[in-house]
Protein backbone atom coordinates (compact mmCIF):
# COMPACT_ATOMS: atom_id res chain seq x y z
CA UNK A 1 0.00 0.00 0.00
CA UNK A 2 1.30 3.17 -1.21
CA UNK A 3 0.21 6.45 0.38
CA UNK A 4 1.14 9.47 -1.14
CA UNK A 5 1.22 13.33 -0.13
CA UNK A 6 1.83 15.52 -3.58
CA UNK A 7 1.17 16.32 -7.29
CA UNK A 8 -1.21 13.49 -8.95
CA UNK A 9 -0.35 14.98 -12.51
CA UNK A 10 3.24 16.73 -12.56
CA UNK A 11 2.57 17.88 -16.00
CA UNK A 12 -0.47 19.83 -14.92
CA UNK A 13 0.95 23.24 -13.19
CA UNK A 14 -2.55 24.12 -11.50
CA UNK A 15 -2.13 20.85 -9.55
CA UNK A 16 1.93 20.89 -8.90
CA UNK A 17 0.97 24.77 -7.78
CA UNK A 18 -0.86 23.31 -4.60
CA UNK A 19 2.32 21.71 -3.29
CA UNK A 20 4.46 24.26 -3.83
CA UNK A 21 6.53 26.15 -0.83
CA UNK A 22 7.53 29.96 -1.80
CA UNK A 23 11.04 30.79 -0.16
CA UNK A 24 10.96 31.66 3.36
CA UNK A 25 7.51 29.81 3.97
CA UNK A 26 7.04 27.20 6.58
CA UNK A 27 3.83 25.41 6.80
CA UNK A 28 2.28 22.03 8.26
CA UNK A 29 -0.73 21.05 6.56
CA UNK A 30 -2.31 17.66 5.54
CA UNK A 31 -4.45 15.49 3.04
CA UNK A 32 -7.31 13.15 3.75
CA UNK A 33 -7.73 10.00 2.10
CA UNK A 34 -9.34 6.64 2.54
CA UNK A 35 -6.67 3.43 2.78
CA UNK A 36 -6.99 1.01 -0.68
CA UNK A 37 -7.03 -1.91 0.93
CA UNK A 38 -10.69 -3.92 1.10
CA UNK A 39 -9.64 -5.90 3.69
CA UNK A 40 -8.27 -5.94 7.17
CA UNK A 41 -4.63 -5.95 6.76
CA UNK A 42 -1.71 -6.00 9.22
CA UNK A 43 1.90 -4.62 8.45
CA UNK A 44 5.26 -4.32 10.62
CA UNK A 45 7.43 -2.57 7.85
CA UNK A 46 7.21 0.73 6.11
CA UNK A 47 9.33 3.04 3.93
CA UNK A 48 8.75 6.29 4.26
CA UNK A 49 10.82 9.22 1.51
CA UNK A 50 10.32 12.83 1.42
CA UNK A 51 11.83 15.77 -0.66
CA UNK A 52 13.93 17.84 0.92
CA UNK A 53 13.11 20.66 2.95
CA UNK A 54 11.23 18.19 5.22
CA UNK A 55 10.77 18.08 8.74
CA UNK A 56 8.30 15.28 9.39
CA UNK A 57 5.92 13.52 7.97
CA UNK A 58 2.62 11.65 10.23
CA UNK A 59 -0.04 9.27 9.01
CA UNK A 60 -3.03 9.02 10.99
CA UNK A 61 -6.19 7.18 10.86
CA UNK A 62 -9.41 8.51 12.87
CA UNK A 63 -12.89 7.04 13.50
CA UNK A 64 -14.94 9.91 11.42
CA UNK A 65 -15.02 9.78 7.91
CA UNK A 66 -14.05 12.83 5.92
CA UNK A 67 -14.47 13.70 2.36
CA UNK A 68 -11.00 13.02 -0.02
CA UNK A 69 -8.71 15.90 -0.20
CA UNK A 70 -8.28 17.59 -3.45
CA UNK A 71 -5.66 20.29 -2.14
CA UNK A 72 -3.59 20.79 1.12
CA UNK A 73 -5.58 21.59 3.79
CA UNK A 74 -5.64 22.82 7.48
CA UNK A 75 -5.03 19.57 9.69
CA UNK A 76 -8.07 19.89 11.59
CA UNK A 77 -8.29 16.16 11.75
CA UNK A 78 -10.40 15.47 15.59
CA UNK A 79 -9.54 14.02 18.43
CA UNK A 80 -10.46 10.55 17.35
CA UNK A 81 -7.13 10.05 15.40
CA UNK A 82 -4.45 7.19 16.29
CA UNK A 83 -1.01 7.59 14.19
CA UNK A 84 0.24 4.21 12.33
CA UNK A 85 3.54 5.59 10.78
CA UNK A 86 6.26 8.38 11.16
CA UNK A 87 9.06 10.06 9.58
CA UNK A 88 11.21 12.71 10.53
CA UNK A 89 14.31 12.14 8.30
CA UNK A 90 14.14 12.45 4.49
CA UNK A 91 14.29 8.44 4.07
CA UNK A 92 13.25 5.98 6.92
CA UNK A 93 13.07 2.24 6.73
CA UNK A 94 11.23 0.54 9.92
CA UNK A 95 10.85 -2.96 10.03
CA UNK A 96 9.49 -3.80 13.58
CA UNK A 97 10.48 -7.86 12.88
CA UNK A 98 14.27 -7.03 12.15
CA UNK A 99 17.32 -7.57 14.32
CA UNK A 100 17.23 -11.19 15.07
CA UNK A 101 14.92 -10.62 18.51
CA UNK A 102 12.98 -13.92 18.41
CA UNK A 103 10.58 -11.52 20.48
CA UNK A 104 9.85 -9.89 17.13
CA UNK A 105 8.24 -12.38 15.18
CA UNK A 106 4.93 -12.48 14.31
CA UNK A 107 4.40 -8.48 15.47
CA UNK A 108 2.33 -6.60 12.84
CA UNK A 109 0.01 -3.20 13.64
CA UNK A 110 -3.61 -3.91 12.73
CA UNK A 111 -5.69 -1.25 9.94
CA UNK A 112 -9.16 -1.89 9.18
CA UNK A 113 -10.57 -1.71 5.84
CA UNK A 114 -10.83 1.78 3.69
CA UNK A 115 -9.62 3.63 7.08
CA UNK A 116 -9.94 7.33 6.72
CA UNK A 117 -6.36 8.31 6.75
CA UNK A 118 -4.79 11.54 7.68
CA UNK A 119 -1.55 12.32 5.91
CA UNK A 120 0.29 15.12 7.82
CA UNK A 121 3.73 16.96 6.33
CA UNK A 122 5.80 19.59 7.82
CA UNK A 123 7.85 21.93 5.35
CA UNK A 124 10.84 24.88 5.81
CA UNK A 125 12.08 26.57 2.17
CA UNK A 126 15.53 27.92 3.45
CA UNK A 127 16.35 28.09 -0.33
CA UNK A 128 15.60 31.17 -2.92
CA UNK A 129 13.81 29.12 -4.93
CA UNK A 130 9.68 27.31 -4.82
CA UNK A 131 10.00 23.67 -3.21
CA UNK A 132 7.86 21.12 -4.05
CA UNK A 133 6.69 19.49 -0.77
CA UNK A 134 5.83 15.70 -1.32
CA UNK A 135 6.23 12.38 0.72
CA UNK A 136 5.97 8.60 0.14
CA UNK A 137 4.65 6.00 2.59
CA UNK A 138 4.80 2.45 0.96
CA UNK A 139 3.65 -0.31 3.71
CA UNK A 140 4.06 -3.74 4.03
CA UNK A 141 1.46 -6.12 4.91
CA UNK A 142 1.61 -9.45 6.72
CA UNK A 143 -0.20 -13.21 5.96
CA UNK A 144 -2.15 -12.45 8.74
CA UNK A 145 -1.79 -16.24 9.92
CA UNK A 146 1.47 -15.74 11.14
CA UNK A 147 0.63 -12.73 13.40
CA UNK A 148 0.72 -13.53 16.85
CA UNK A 149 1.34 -9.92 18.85
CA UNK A 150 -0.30 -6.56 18.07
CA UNK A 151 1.92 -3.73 18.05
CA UNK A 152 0.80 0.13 18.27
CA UNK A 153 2.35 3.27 17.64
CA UNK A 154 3.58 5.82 20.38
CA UNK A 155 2.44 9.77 20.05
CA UNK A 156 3.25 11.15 23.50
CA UNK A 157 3.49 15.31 23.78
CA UNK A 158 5.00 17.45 25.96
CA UNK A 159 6.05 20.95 26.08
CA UNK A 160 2.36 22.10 24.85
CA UNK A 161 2.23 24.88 27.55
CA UNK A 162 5.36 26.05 27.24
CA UNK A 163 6.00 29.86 27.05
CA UNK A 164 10.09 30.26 26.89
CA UNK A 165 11.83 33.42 26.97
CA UNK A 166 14.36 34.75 25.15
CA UNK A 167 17.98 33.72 26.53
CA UNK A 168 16.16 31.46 29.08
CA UNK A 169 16.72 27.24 29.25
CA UNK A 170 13.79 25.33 29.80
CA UNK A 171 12.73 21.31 30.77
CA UNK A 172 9.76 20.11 29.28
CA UNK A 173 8.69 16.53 30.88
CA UNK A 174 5.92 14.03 30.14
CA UNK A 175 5.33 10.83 31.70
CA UNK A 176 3.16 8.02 30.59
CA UNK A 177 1.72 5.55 32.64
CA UNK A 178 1.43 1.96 31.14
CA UNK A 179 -2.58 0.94 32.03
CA UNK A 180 -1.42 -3.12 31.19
CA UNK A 181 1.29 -5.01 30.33
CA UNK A 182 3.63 -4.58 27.57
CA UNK A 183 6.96 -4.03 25.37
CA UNK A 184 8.40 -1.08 24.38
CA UNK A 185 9.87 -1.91 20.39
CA UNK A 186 11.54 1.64 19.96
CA UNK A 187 11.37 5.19 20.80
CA UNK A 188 12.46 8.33 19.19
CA UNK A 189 12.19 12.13 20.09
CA UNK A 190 10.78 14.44 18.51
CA UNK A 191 11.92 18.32 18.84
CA UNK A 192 12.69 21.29 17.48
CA UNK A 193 16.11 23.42 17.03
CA UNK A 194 16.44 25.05 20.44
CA UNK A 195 16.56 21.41 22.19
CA UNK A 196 20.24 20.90 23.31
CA UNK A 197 18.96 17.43 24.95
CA UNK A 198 15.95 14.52 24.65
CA UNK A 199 16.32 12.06 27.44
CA UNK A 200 13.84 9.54 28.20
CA UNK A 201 13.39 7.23 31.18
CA UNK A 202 11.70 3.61 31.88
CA UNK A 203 10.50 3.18 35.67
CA UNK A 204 9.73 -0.62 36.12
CA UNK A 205 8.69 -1.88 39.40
CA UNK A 206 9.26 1.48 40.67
CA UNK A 207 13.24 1.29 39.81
CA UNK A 208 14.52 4.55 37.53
CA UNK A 209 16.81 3.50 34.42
CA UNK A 210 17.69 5.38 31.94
CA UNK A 211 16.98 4.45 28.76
CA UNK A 212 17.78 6.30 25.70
CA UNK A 213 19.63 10.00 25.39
CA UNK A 214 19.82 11.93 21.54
CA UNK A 215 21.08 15.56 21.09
CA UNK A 216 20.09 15.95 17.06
CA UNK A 217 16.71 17.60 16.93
CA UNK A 218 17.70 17.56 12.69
CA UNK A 219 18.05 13.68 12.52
CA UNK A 220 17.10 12.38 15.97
CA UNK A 221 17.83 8.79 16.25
CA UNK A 222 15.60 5.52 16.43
CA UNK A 223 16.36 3.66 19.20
CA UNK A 224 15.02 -0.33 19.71
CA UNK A 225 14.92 -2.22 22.56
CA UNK A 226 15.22 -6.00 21.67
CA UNK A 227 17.28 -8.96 22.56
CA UNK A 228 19.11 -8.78 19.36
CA UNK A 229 20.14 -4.60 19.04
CA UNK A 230 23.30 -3.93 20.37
CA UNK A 231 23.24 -0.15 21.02
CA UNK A 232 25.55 2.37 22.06
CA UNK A 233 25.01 3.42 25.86
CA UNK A 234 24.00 7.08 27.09
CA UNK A 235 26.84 8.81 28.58
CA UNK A 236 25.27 11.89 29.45
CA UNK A 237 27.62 14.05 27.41
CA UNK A 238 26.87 13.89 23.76
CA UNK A 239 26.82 14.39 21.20
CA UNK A 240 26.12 11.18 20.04
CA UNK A 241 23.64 10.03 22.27
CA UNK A 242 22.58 6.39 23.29
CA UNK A 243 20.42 3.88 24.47
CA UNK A 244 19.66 1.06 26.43
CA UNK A 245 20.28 -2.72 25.58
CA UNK A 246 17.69 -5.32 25.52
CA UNK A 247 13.82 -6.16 26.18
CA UNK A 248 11.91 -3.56 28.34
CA UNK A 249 8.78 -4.67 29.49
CA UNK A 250 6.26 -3.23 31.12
CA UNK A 251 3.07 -3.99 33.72
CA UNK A 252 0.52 -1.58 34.87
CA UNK A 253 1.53 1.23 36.58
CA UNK A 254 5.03 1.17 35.54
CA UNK A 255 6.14 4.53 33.37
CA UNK A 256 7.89 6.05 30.59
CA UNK A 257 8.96 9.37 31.24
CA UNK A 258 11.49 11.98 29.22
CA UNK A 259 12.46 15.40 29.20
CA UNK A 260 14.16 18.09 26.36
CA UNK A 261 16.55 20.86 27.73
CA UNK A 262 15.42 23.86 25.93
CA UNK A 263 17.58 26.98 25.57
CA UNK A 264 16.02 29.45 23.61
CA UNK A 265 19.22 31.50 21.81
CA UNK A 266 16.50 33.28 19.64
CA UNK A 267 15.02 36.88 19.89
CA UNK A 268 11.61 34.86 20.24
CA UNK A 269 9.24 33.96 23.06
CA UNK A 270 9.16 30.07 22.08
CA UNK A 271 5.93 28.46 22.92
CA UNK A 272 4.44 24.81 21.14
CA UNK A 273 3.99 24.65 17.38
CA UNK A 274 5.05 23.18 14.28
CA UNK A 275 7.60 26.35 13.57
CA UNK A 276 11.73 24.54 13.77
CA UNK A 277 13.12 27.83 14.65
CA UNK A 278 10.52 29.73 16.35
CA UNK A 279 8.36 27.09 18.44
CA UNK A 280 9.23 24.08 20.33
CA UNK A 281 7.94 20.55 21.02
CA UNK A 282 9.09 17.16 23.60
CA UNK A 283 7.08 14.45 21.94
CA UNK A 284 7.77 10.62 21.69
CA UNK A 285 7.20 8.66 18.58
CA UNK A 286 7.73 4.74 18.67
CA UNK A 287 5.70 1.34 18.46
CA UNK A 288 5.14 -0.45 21.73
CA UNK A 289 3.17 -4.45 21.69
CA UNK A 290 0.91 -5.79 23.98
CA UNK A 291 1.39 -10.27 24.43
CA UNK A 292 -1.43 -11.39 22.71
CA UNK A 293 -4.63 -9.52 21.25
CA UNK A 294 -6.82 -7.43 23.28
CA UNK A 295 -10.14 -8.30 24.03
CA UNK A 296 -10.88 -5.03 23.57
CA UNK A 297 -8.74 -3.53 21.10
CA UNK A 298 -9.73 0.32 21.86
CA UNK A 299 -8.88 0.17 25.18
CA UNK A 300 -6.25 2.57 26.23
CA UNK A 301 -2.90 1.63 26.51
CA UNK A 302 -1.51 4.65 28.03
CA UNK A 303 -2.33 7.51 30.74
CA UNK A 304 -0.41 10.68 29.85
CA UNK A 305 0.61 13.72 31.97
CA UNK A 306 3.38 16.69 30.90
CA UNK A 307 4.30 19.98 32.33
């Protein structure tokens, strides 16, 4: 399954005009589609590419229906929307089955049939020229007799109240409170160019670990916890970064918690938006699975608190 944010007819200029970025623009808008596949499908591996000037790109599905997009359009997209997939590098290649972790096999993320789909891209023309803003998502799909464990996206925020002044550093924190038991896959941060630090935390049993540290807000690393990942270790210094080695599990009550250092060098009050030089975000992207399938599989997975 292909989905696809730009141009449907390159040699038509009225439609290549929509997804065009003039120079010195940045903007964060989205399309709405329905998924082609007539089925229930399940997938654990996705490619995602996007042109350059690219800061992330975020596929949601949500509940209500919504008519097709024929343009770019504000992102008012409700509150019913789950993400399935996320980039924030030009090209991304998750496959939540590699790395030899026996632990792995037969994950897949479920989507039902002709889901209304929200495609979501984030754009910054530094250049003196138009950009054309476009992105690729082709996904995978699994036989679905050889999935055994449902996995899920994570989409934690923090930072939304922030209000930072000029020449002042900041922590943002979130926590998230695990409502039954589960593995945490991978975890990445997401942030903007006044974060000096992302840090993130597992507390298991009420024991604090540290678990993964990244200092790139331009190409933050994607870190995965499995029995087969040998990663580099935080040393709290940079610039780097690192992560924890092996399986983290987790029962109810236990919690994921993380935290950006923010110093605000700009002339700018930063507070939360989708603006790289002039805003600021601490939000967690990653895929978490829960041991076998829910009984009920809209019950929440997560309790989440920031500040």
């Amino acid at each position: 399954m292909q989905l696809h944010y730009g141009p449907k007819n390159y040699d038509d200029p009225e439609e290549v005009a929509k997804y065009l970025l003039m120079p010195g623009v940045e903007k964060t808008d989205c399309i709405f589609v329905k998924t082609p596949n007539d089925v229930e499908v399940f997938h654990a591996e996705y490619h995602g590419r996007m042109r350059p000037g690219s800061h992330h790109l975020l596929v949601f599905t949500r509940s209500s229906p919504m008519a097709d997009s024929v343009a770019p359009e504000a992102c008012n997209q409700g509150t019913d929307s789950a993400m399935i997939l996320g980039a924030q590098t030009p090209t991304i290649d998750i496959d939540n089955t590699r790395g030899a972790a026996p632990e792995n096999e037969g994950t897949a993320q479920r989507l039902a049939p002709h889901a209304q789909a929200v495609i979501q891209v984030h754009y910054l023309n530094t250049s003196s020229k138009p950009m054309l803003r476009e992105a690729w998502a082709n996904v995978i799909y699994r036989d679905p007799s050889t999935v055994k464990t449902l996995t899920d996206p994570i989409f934690f925020l923090a930072g939304i109240g922030a209000n930072i002044r000029p020449g002042t550093t900041h922590i943002s924190r979130g926590q998230a409170t695990a409502s039954r038991e589960m593995r945490l896959i991978s975890a990445t941060g997401h942030y903007h160019a006044h974060t000096v630090r992302f840090s993130a935390w597992s507390v298991i049993g009420g024991e604090r670990n540290q678990i993964l540290e990244d200092y790139d807000w331009h190409e933050p690393r994607e870190w995965r916890f499995n029995s087969g990942t040998t990663n580099t270790l935080p040393d709290g210094v940079g610039p780097e970064g690192g992560s924890l080695n092996g399986v983290l599990m987790a029962n109810p009550g236990d919690e994921f918690q993380w935290e950006c250092e923010i110093q605000n060098r700009s002339t700018s009050t930063l507070t939360f938006s989708n603006r790289v030089y002039d805003g600021e975000m601490c939000n967690v992207f990653g895929f978490y699975a829960v041991p076998r399938f829910p009984e009920n599989p809209n019950r929440r997975s997560w309790l989440c608190a920031f500040f």
